[in-house]
Protein backbone atom coordinates (compact mmCIF):
# COMPACT_ATOMS: atom_id res chain seq x y z
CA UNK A 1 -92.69 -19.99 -40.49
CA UNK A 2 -93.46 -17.47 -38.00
CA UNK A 3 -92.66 -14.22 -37.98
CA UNK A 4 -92.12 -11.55 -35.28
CA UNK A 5 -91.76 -7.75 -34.67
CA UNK A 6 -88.16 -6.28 -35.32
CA UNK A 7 -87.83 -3.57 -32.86
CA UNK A 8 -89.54 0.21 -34.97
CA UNK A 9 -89.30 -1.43 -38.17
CA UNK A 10 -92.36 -1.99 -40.23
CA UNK A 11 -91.31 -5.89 -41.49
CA UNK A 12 -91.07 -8.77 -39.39
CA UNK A 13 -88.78 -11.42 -38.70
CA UNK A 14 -88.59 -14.54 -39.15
CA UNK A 15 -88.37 -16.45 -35.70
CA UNK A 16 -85.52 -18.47 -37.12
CA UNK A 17 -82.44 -16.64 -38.28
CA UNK A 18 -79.70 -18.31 -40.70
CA UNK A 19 -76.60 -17.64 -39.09
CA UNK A 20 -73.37 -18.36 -41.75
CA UNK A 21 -70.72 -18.60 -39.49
CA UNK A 22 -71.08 -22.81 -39.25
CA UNK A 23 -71.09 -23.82 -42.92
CA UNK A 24 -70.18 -27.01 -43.87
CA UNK A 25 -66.36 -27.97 -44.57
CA UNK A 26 -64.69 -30.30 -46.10
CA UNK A 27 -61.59 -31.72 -44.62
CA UNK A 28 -62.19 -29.94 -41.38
CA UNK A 29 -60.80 -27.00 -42.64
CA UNK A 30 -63.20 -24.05 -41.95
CA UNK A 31 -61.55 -21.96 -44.67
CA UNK A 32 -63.01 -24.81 -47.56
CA UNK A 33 -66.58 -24.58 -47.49
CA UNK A 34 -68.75 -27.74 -48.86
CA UNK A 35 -70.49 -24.67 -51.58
CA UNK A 36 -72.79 -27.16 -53.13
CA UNK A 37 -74.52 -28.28 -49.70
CA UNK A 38 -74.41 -24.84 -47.91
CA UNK A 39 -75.73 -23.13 -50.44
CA UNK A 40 -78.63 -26.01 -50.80
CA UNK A 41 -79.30 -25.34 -46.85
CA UNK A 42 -79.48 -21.21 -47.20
CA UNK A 43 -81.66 -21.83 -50.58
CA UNK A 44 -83.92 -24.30 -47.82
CA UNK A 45 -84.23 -22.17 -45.11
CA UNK A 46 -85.34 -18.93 -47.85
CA UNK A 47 -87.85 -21.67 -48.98
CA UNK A 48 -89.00 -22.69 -46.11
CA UNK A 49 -89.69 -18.84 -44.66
CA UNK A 50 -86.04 -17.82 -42.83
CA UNK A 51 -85.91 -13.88 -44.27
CA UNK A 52 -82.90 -12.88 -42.14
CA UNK A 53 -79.54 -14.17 -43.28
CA UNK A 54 -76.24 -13.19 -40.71
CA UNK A 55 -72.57 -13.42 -41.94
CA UNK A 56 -69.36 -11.47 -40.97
CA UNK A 57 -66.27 -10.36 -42.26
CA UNK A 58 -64.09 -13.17 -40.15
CA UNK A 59 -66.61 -15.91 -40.51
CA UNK A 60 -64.61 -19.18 -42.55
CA UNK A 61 -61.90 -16.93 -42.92
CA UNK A 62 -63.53 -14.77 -45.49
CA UNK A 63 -65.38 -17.32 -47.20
CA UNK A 64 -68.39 -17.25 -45.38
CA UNK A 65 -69.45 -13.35 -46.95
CA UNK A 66 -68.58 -15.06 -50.92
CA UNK A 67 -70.43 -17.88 -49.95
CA UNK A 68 -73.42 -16.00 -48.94
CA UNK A 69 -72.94 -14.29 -52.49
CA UNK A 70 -73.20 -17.09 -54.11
CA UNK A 71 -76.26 -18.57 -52.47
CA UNK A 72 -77.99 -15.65 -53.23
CA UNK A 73 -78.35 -15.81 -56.62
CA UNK A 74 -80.95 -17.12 -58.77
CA UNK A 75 -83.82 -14.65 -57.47
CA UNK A 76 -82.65 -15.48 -53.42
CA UNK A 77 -81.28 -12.02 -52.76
CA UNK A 78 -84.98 -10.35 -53.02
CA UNK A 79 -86.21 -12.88 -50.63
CA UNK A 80 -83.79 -12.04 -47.71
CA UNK A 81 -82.78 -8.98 -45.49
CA UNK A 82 -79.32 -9.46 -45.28
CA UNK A 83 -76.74 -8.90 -42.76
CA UNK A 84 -73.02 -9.01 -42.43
CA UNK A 85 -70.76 -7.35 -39.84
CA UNK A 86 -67.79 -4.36 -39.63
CA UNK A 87 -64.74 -6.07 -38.60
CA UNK A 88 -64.03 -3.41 -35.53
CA UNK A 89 -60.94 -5.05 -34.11
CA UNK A 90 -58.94 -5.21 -37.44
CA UNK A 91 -59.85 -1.23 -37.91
CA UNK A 92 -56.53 0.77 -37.44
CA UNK A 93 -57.68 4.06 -38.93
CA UNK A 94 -60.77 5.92 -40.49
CA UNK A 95 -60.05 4.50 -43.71
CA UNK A 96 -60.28 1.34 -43.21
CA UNK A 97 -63.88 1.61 -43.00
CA UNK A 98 -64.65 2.23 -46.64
CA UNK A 99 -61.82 -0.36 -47.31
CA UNK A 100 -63.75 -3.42 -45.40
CA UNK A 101 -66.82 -2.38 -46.37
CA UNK A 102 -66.19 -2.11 -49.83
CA UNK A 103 -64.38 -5.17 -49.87
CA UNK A 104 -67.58 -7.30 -48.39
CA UNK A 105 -70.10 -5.85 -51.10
CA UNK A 106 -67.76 -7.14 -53.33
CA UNK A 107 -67.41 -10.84 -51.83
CA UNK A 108 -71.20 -10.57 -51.18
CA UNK A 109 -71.76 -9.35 -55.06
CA UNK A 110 -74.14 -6.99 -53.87
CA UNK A 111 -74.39 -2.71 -54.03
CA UNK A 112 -76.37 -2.73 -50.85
CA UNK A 113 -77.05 -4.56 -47.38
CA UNK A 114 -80.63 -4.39 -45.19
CA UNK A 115 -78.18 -4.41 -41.85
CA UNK A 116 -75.03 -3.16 -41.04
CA UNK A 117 -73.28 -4.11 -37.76
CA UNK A 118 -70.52 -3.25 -35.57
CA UNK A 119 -69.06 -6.73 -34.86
CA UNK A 120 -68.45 -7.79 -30.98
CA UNK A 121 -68.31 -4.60 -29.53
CA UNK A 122 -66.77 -4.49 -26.33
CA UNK A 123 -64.96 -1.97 -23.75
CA UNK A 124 -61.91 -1.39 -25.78
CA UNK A 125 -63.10 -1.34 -29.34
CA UNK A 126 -66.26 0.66 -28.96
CA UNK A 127 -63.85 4.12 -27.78
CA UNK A 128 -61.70 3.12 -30.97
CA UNK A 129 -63.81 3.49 -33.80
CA UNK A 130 -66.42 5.77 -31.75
CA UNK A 131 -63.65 8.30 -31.82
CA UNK A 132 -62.80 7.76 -35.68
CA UNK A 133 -66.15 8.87 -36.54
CA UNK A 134 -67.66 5.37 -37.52
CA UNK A 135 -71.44 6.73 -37.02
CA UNK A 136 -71.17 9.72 -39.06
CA UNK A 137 -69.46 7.35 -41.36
CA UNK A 138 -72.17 5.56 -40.96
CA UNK A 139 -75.37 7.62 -41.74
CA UNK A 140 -73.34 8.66 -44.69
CA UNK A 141 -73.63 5.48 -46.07
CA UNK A 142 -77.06 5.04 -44.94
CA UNK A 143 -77.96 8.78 -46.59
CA UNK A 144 -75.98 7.10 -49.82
CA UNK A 145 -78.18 3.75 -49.72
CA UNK A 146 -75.36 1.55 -48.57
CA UNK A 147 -77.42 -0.24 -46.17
CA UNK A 148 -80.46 0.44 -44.33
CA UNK A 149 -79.84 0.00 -40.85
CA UNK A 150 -76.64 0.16 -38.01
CA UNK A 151 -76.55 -1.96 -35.51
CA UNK A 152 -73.94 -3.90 -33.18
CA UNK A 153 -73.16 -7.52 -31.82
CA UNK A 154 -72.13 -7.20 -28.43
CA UNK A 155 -69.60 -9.55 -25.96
CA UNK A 156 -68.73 -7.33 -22.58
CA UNK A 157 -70.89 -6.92 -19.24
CA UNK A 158 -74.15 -5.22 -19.19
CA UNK A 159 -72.76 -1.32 -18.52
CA UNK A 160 -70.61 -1.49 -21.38
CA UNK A 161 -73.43 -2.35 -22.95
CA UNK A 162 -75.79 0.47 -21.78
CA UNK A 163 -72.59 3.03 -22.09
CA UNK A 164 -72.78 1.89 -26.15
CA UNK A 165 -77.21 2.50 -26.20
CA UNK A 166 -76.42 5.90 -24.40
CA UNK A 167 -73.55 7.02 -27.00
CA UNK A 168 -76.22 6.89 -29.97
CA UNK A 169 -79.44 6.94 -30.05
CA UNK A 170 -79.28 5.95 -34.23
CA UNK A 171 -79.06 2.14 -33.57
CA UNK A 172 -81.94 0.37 -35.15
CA UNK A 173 -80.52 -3.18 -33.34
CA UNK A 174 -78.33 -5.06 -31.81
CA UNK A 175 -76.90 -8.85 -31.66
CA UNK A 176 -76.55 -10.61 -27.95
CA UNK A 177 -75.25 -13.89 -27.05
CA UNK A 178 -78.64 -15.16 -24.71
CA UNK A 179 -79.72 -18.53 -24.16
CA UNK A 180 -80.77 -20.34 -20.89
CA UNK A 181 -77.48 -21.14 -19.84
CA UNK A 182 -76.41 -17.43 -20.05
CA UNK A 183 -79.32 -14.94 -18.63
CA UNK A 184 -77.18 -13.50 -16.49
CA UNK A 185 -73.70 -13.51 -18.84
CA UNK A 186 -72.63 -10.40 -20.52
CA UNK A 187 -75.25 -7.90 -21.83
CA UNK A 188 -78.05 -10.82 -20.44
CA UNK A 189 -81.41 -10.27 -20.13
CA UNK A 190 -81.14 -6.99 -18.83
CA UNK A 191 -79.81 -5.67 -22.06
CA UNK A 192 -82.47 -7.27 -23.76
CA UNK A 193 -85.06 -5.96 -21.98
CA UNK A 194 -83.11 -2.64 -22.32
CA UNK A 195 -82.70 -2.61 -26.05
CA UNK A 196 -86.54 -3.51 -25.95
CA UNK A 197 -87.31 -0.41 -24.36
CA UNK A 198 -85.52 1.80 -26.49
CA UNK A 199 -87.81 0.06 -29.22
CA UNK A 200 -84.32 -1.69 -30.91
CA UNK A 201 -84.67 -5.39 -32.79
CA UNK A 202 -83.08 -8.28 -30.24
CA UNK A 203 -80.84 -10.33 -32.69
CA UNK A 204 -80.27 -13.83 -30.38
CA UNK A 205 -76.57 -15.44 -31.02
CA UNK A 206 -76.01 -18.61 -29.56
CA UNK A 207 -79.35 -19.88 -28.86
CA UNK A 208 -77.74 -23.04 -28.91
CA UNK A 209 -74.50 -22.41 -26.71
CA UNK A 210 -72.40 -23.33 -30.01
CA UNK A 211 -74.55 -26.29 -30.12
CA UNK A 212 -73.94 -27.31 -26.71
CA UNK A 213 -77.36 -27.59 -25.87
CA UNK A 214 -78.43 -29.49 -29.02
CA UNK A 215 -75.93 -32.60 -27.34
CA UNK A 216 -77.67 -35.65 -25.81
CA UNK A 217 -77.44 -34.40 -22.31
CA UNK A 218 -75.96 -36.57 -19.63
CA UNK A 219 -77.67 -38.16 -17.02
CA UNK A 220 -78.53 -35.35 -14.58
CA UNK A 221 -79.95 -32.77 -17.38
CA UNK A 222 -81.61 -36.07 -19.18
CA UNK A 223 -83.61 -36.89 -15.90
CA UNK A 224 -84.75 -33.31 -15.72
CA UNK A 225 -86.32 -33.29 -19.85
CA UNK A 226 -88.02 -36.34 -19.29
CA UNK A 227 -90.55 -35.06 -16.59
CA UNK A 228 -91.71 -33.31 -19.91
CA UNK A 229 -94.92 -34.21 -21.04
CA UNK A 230 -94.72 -32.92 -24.20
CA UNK A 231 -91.38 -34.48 -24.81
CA UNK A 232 -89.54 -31.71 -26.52
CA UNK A 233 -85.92 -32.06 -27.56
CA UNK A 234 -83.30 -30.44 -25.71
CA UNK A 235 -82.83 -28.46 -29.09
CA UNK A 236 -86.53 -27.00 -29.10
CA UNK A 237 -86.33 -26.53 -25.75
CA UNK A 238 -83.43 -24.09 -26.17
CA UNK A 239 -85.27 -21.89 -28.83
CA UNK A 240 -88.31 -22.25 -27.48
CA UNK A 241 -87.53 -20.56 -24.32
CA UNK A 242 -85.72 -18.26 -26.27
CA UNK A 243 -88.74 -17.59 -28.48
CA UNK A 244 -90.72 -17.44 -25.37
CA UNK A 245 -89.76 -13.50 -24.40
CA UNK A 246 -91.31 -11.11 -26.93
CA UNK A 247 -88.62 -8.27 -26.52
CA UNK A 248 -86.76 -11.34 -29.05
CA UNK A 249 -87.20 -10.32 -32.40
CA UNK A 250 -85.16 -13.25 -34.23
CA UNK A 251 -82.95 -16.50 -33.06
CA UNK A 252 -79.87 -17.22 -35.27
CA UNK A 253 -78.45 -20.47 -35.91
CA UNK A 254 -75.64 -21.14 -37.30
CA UNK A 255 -75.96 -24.44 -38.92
CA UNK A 256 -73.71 -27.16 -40.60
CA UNK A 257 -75.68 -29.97 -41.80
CA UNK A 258 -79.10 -29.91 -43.55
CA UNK A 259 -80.60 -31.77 -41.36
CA UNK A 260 -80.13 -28.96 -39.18
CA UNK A 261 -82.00 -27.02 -41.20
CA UNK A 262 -84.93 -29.01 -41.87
CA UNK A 263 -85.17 -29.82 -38.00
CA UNK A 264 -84.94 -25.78 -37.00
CA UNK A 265 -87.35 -24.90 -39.43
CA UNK A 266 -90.14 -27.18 -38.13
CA UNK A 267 -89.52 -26.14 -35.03
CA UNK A 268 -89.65 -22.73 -36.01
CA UNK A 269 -92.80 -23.25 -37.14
CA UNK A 270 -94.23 -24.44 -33.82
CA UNK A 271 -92.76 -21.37 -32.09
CA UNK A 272 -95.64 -18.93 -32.45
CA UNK A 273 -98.02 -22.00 -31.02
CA UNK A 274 -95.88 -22.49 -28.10
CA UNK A 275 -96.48 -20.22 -24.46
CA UNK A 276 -94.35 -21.65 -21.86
CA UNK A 277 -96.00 -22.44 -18.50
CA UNK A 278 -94.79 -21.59 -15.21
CA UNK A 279 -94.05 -24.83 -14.88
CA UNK A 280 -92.13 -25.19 -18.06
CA UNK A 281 -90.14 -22.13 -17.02
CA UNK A 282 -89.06 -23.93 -13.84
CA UNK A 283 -88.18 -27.02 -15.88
CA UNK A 284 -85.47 -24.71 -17.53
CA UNK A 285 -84.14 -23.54 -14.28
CA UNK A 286 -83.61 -27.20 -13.27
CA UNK A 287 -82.18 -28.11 -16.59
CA UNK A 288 -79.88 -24.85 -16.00
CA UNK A 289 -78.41 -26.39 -12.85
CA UNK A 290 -77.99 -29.82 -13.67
CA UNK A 291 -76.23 -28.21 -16.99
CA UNK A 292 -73.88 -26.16 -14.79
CA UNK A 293 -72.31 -29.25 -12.80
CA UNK A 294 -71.31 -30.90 -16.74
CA UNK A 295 -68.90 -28.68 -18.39
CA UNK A 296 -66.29 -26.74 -16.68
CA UNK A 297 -65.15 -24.02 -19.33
CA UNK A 298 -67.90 -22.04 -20.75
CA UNK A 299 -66.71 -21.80 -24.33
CA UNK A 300 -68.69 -22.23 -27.51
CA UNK A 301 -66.72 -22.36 -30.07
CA UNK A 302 -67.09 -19.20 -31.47
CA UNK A 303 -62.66 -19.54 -32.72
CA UNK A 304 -62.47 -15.87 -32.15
CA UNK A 305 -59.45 -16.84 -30.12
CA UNK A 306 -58.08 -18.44 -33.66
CA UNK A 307 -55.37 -18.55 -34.85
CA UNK A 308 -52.98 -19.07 -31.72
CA UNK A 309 -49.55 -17.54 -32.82
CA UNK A 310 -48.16 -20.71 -31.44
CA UNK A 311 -50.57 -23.26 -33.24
CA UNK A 312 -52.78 -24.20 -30.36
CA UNK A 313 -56.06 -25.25 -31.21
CA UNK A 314 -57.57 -23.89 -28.52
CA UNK A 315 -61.33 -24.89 -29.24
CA UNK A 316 -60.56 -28.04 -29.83
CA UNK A 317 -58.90 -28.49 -26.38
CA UNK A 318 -61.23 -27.13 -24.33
CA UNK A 319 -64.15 -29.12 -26.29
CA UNK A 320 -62.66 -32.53 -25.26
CA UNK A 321 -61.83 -31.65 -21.90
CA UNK A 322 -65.80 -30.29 -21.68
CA UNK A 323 -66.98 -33.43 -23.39
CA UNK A 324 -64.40 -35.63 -20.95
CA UNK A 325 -66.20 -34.01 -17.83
CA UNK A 326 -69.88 -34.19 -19.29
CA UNK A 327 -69.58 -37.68 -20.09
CA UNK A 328 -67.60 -38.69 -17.25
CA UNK A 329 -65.55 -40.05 -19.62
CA UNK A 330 -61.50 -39.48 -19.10
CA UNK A 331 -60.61 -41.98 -21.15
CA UNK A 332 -62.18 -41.12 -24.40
CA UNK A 333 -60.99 -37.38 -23.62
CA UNK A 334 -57.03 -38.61 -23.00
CA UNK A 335 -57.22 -40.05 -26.22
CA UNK A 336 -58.73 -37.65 -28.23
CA UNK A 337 -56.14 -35.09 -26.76
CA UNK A 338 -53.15 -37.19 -27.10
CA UNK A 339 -54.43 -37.85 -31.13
CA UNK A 340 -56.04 -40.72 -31.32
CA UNK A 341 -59.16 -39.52 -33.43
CA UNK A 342 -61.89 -39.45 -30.90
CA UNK A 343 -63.36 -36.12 -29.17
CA UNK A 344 -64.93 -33.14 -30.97
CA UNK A 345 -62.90 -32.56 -33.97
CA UNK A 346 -60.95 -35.67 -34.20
CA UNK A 347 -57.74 -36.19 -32.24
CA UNK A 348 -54.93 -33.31 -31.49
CA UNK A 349 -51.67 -33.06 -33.04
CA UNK A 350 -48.95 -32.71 -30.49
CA UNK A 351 -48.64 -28.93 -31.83
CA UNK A 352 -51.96 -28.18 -31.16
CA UNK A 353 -52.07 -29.50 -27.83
CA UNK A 354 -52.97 -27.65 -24.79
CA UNK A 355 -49.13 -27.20 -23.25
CA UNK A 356 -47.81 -25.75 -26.16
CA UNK A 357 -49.24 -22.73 -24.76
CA UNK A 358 -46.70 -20.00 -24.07
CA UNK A 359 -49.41 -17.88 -22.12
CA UNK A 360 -48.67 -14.69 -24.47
CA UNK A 361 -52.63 -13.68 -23.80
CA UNK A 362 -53.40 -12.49 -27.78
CA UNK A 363 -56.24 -14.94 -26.87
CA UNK A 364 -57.77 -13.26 -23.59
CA UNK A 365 -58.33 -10.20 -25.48
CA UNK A 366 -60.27 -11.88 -28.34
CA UNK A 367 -62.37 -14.54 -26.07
CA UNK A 368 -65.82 -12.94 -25.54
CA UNK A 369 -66.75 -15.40 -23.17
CA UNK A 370 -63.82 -13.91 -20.66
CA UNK A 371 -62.10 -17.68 -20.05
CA UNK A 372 -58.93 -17.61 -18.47
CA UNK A 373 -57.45 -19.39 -21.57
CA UNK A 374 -54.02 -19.73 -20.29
CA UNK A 375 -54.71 -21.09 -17.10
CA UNK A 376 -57.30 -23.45 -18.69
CA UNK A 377 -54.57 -24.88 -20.78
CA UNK A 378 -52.65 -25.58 -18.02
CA UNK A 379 -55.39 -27.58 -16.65
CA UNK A 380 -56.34 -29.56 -19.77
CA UNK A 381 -52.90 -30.49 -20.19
CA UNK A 382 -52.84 -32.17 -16.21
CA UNK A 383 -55.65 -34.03 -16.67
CA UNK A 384 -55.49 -34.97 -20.29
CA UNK A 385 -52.00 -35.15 -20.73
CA UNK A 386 -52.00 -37.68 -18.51
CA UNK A 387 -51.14 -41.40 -19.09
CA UNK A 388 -54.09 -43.35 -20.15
């Protein structure tokens, strides 16, 4: 494994980050985690050098955090730095921070954490529990030994961002969605290279897209990786040029299967042997472009937007409709939506279909990637909805 400077600290990094907000399921239900094999692939990835471990209050509706607890048994705990994340848009008053907090040390069986965060800050929240004192509630905790370092994960545009750095000069990190698709989108590389300067650790969510970029690209973004010499896969090619900026202190993945592990490690380990060429830099850009033509909604999956108060599966939707366009393929995509088992997911129930949406917008608050979920639906519906 590699490892890499986090921000002030004294300790490095990992360049491979075990993100827990993927597990493995069974029945496609993200609330039933498959504990045997997840806690196999977090014990792998300690093993194999990962020293950063990410989960959140939310993450497999709860499950993820006891998980986590679990996995760490056995000796793993003292081999990690552990995260997990403040659930800031469930926090009503100033005592609900003591009550979610205490209630993850519990799930996590632990009496302390390495790192702390504020999870998806964004114009709205940040105000909210700003002005109930969350960072003097915060370096309480910290003065008490509750956990070592605050930090954030971020999903707004750039001067929200800044506005947050500027409020407190305390953070020790923060957590960005940044991958090649998305230099420009949100906080982007501007607020990496800003959190950089102001000597903070660069957490990387989403190195992946949701996995996106791990795909067999179609045609146009496969013609642009095989003028590779080397002959990386799309996959390493995504971390890579993530791992390629040194203001990056760690890339997270959140992974399902172990093979997923396995592969990320061993690439992981090439990443400190790896300087990308001008050249190879370009190649992105290309790869970028012919990307951008492929899938029309920019979501990845994150379910943030879950549950839909009127049982739309909302992912799932947009996922076949993206998949429909990248492949070209209508067909496949009208019958996954209309529930006949193909598509990401398997096929949709008519209740979870895409016109079943009564455009209340709970969901456009929630989406950090800022889609226009309503008017999506709409538009999956017309062109999947359709007759085969």
């Amino acid at each position: 494994m590699q490892y890499r400077k986090f921000g002030k600290l004294d300790w490095k990094v990992s360049a491979l980050g075990f993100g827990a907000m993927r597990l493995p399921t069974l029945g496609g239900n993200q609330s039933n985690i498959d504990e045997p094999q997840a806690i196999q692939m977090i014990r792998y990835g300690i093993d194999h050098g990962i020293n950063y471990l990410d989960t959140a209050y939310p993450y497999h509706n709860g499950n993820s955090e006891r998980l986590v607890g679990k996995a760490l048994k056995d000796g793993y705990r003292e081999k990690i730095r552990l995260a997990t994340k403040m659930p800031v848009r469930m926090v009503e008053k100033a005592e609900d921070f003591d009550r979610f907090f205490n209630e993850q040390l519990e799930r996590l069986q632990v009496k302390n954490l390495d790192f702390y965060l504020l999870h998806g800050l964004r114009k709205e929240s940040w105000p909210l529990v700003r002005d109930l004192g969350i960072l003097k509630w915060a370096e309480k905790k910290m003065s008490q030994g509750y956990f070592n370092h605050l930090g954030f994960s971020f999903h707004d545009e750039y001067d929200v961002f800044k506005g947050i750095l500027d409020d407190y000069s305390g953070w020790t990190f923060c957590q960005l969605q940044y991958n090649f698709m998305d230099v420009n989108f949100q906080a982007g590389r501007r607020g990496v290279e800003l959190a950089a300067s102001r000597g903070m650790g660069v957490v990387v969510m989403e190195p992946l897209r949701g996995g996106r970029l791990a795909r067999t690209p179609g045609e146009a973004v496969a013609k642009v990786w095989e003028s590779d010499k080397n002959k990386r896969s799309p996959i390493e090619w995504a971390f890579q040029w993530v791992w390629n900026q040194p203001e990056i202190s760690v890339a997270l993945s959140g992974m399902s299967l172990m093979a997923h592990v396995v592969d990320n490690v061993a690439i992981a380990e090439r990443s400190g042997l790896v300087k990308l060429t001008a050249d190879e830099v370009a190649l992105v850009d290309q790869a970028r472009e012919a990307y951008k033509g492929s899938n029309p909604i920019p979501c990845t999956g994150c379910n943030y937007c879950m549950p839909c108060p009127n049982g739309v599966d909302i992912p799932r939707n947009f996922a076949i409709y993206n998949e429909a366009h990248m492949w070209n393929d209508m067909r496949s995509g009208r019958g996954a939506y209309q529930g006949q088992g193909r598509g990401p997911g398997g096929g949709l129930t008519p209740e979870q279909r895409a016109d079943q949406c009564l455009e209340c917008g709970e969901c456009l608050e929630a989406c950090p990637q800022s889609i226009e979920i309503p008017d999506w639906m709409k538009k999956v519906h017309a062109e999947l909805g359709a007759t085969q």
